[in-house]
C-alpha atoms as a PDB file:
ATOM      1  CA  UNK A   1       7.861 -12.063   1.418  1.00  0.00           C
ATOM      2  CA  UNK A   2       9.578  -9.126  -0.291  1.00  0.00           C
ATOM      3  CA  UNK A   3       8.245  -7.123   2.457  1.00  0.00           C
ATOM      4  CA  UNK A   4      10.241  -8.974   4.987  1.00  0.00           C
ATOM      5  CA  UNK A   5      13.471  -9.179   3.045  1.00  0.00           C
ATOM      6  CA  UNK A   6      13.095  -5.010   2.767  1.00  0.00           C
ATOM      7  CA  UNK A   7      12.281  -4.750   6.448  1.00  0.00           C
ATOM      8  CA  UNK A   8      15.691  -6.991   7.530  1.00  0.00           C
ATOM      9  CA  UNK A   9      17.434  -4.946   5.236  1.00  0.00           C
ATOM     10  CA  UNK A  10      16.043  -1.748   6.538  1.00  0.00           C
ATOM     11  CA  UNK A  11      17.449  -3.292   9.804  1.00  0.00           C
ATOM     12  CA  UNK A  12      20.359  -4.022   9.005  1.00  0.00           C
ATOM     13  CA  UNK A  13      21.099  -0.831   7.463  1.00  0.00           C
ATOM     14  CA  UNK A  14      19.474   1.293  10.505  1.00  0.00           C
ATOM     15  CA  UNK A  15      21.700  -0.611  13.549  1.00  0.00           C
ATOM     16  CA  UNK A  16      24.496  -0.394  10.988  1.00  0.00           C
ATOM     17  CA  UNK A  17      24.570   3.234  10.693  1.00  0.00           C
ATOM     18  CA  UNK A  18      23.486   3.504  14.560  1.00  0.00           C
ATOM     19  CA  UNK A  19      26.890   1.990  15.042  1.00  0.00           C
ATOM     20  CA  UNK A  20      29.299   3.876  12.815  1.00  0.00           C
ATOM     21  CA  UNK A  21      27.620   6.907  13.480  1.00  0.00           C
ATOM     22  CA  UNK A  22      24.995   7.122  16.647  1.00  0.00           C
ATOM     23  CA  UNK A  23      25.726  11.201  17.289  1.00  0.00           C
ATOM     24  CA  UNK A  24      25.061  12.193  13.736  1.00  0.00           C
ATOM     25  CA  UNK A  25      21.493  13.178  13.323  1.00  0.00           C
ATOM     26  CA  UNK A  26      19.770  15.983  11.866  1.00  0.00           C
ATOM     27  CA  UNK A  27      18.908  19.329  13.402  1.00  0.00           C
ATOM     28  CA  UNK A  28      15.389  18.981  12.254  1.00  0.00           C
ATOM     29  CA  UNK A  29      13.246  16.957  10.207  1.00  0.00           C
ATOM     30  CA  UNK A  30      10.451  18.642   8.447  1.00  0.00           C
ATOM     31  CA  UNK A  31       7.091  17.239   7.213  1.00  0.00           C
ATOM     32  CA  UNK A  32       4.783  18.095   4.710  1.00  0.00           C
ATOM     33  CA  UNK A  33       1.868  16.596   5.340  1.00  0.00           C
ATOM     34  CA  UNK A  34      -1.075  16.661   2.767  1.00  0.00           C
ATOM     35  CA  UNK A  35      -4.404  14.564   2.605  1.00  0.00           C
ATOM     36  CA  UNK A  36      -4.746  12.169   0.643  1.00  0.00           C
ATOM     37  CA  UNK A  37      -7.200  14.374  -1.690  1.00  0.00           C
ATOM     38  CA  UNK A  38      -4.019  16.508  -1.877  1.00  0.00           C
ATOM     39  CA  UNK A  39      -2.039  13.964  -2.861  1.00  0.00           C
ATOM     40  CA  UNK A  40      -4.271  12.329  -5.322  1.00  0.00           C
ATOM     41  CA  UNK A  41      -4.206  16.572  -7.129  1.00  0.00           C
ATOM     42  CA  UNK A  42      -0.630  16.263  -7.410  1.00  0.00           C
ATOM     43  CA  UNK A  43       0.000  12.808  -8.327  1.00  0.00           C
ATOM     44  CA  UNK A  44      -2.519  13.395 -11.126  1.00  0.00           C
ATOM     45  CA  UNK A  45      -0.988  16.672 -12.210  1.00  0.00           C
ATOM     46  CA  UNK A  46       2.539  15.388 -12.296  1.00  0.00           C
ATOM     47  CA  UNK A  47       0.661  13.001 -15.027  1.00  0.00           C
ATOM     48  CA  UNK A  48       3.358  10.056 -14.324  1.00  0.00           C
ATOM     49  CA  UNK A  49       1.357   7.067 -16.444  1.00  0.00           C
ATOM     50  CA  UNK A  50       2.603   4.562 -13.499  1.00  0.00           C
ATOM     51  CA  UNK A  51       1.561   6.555 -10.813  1.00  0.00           C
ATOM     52  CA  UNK A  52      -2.124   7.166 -12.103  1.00  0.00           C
ATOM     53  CA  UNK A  53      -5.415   5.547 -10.096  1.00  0.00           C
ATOM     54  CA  UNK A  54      -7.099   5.627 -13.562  1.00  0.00           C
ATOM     55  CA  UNK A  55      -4.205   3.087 -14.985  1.00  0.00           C
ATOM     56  CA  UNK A  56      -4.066   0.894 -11.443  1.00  0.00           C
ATOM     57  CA  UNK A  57      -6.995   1.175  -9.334  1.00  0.00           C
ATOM     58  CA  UNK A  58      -5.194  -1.007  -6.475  1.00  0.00           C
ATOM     59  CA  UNK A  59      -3.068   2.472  -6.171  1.00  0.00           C
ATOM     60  CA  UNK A  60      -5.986   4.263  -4.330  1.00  0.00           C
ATOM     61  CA  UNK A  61      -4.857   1.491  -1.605  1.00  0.00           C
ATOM     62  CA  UNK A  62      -1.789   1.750  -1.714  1.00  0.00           C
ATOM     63  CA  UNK A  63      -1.797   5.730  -1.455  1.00  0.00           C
ATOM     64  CA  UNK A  64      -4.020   5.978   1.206  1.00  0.00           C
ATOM     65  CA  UNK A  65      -2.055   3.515   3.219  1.00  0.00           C
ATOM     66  CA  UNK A  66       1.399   5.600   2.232  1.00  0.00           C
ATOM     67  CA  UNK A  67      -0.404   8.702   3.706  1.00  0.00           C
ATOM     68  CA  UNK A  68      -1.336   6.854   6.977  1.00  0.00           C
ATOM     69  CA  UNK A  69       1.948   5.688   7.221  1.00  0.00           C
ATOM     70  CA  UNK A  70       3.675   9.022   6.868  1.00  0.00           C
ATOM     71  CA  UNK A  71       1.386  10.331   9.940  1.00  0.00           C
ATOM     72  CA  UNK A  72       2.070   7.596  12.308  1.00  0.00           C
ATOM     73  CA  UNK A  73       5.793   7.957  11.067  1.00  0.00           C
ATOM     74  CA  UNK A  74       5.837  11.636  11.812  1.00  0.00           C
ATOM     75  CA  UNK A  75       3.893  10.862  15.115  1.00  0.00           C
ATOM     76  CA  UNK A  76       6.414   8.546  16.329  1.00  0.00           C
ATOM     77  CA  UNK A  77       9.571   9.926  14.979  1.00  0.00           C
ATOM     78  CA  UNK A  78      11.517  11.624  18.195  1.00  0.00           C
ATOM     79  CA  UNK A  79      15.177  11.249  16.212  1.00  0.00           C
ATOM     80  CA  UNK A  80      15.469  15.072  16.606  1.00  0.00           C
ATOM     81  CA  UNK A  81      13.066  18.274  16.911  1.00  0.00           C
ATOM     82  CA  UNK A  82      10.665  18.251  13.720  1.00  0.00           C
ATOM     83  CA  UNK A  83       7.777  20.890  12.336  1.00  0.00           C
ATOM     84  CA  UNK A  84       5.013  19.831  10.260  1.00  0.00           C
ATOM     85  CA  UNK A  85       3.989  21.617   7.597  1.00  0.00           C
ATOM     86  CA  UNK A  86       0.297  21.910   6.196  1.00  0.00           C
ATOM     87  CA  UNK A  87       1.025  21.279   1.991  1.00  0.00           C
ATOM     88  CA  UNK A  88      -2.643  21.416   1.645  1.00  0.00           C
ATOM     89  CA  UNK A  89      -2.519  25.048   2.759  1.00  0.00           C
ATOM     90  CA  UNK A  90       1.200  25.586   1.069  1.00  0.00           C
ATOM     91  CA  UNK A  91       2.019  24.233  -2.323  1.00  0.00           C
ATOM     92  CA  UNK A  92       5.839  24.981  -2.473  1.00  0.00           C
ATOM     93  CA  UNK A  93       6.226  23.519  -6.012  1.00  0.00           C
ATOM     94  CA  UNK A  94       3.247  25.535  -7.719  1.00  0.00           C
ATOM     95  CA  UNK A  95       3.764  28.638  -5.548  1.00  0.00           C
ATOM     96  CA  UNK A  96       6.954  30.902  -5.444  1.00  0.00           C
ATOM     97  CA  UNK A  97       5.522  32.713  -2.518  1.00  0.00           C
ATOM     98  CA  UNK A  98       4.347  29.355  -0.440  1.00  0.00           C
ATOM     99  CA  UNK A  99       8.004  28.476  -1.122  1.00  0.00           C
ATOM    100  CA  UNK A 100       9.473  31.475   0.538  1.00  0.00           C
ATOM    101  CA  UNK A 101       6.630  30.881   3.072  1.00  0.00           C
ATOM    102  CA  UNK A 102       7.923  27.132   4.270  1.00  0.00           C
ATOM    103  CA  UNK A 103      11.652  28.595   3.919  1.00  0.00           C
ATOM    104  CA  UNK A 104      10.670  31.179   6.497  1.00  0.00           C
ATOM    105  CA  UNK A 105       9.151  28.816   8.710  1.00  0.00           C
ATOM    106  CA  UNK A 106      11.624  26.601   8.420  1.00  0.00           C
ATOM    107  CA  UNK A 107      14.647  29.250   9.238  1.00  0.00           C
ATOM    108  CA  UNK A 108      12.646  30.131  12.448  1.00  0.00           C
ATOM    109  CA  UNK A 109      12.123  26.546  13.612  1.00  0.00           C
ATOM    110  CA  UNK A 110      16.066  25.908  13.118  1.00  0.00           C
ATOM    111  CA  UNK A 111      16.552  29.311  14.958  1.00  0.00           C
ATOM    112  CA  UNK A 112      14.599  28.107  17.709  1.00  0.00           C
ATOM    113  CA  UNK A 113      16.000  24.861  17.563  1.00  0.00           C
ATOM    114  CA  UNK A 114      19.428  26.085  18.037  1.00  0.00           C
ATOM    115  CA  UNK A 115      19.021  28.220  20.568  1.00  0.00           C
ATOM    116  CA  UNK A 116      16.728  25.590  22.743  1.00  0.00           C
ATOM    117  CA  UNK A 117      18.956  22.833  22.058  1.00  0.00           C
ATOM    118  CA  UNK A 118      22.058  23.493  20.494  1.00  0.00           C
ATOM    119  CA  UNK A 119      23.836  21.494  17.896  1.00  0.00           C
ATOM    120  CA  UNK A 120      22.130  18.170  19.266  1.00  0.00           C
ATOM    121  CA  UNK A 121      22.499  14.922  19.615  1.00  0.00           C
ATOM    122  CA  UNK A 122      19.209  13.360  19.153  1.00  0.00           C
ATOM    123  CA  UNK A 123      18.492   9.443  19.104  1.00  0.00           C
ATOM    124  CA  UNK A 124      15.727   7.357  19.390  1.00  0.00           C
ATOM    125  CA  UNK A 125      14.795   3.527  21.061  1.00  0.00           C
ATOM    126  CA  UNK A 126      11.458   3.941  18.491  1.00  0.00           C
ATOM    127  CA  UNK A 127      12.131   1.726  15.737  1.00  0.00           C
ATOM    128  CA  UNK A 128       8.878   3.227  14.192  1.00  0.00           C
ATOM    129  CA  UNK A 129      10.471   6.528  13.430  1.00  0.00           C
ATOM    130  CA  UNK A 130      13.733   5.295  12.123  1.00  0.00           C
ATOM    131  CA  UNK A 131      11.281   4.262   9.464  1.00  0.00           C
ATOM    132  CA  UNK A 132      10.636   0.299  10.593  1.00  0.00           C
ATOM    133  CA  UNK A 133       7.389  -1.068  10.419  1.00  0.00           C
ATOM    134  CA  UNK A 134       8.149  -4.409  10.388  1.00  0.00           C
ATOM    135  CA  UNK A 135       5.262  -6.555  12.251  1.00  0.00           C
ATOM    136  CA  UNK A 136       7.615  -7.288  14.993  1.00  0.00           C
ATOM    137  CA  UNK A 137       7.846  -3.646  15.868  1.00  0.00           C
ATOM    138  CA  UNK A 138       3.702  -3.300  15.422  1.00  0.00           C
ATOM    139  CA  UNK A 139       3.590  -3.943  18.729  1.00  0.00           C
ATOM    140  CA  UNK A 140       5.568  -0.719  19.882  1.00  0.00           C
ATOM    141  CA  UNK A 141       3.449   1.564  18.037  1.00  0.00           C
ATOM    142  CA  UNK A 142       0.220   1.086  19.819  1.00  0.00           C
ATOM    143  CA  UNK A 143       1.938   0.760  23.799  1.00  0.00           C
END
């Protein structure tokens, strides 16, 4: 139930904004994507009580299905040009020189970008990578 109530407000929020602004969009969305080992490391070594598998089991779940999520979200999303980054590889908070790595990569991808595309105007039909996965969008994802 609370899931629906989120997802119509997600809705309403997304054709909202699609109206009072459809030609602002970013110049590129960048992903960090990190298995879920990966993501288990850092959770655990950011040592939030809440956010530990050892206080809530059910989390294991949940995390795993947050890290599926974010790939089919990244796989779908066409809202504007986007790079991937591998965080298992590159650990931007623990490593100064990772940072400086992603910054890099990111500054070329925006070069490239730009000169490519220009200042764009990017917009999607995919409610999938405006962030919906409502059950009445499930549908979409697999056609």
């Amino acid at each position: 139930m609370e899931v629906e109530q989120y997802d119509n407000l997600l809705n309403t929020m997304l054709r909202e904004l699609e109206e009072s602004a459809p030609l602002k969009h970013p110049d590129l969305m960048v992903h960090i994507k990190v298995s879920l080992n990966t993501m288990i490391e850092r959770i655990n070594k950011r040592g939030r009580s809440y956010e530990q598998i050892a206080n809530d089991p059910t989390l294991y779940d949940y995390y795993k299905e947050l890290n599926q999520r974010y790939d089919e979200w990244y796989e779908n999303f066409d809202v504007c040009p986007k790079m991937q980054i591998d965080g298992d590889q590159l650990d931007f908070v623990a490593n100064e020189d990772n940072l400086m790595v992603i910054l890099e990569m990111i500054q070329e991808k925006l070069a490239e970008v730009r000169q490519t595309h220009g200042k764009g105007h990017y917009c999607t039909d995919k409610a999938i990578a405006k962030g919906d996965f409502s059950k009445k969008n499930a549908a979409s994802v697999t056609s």
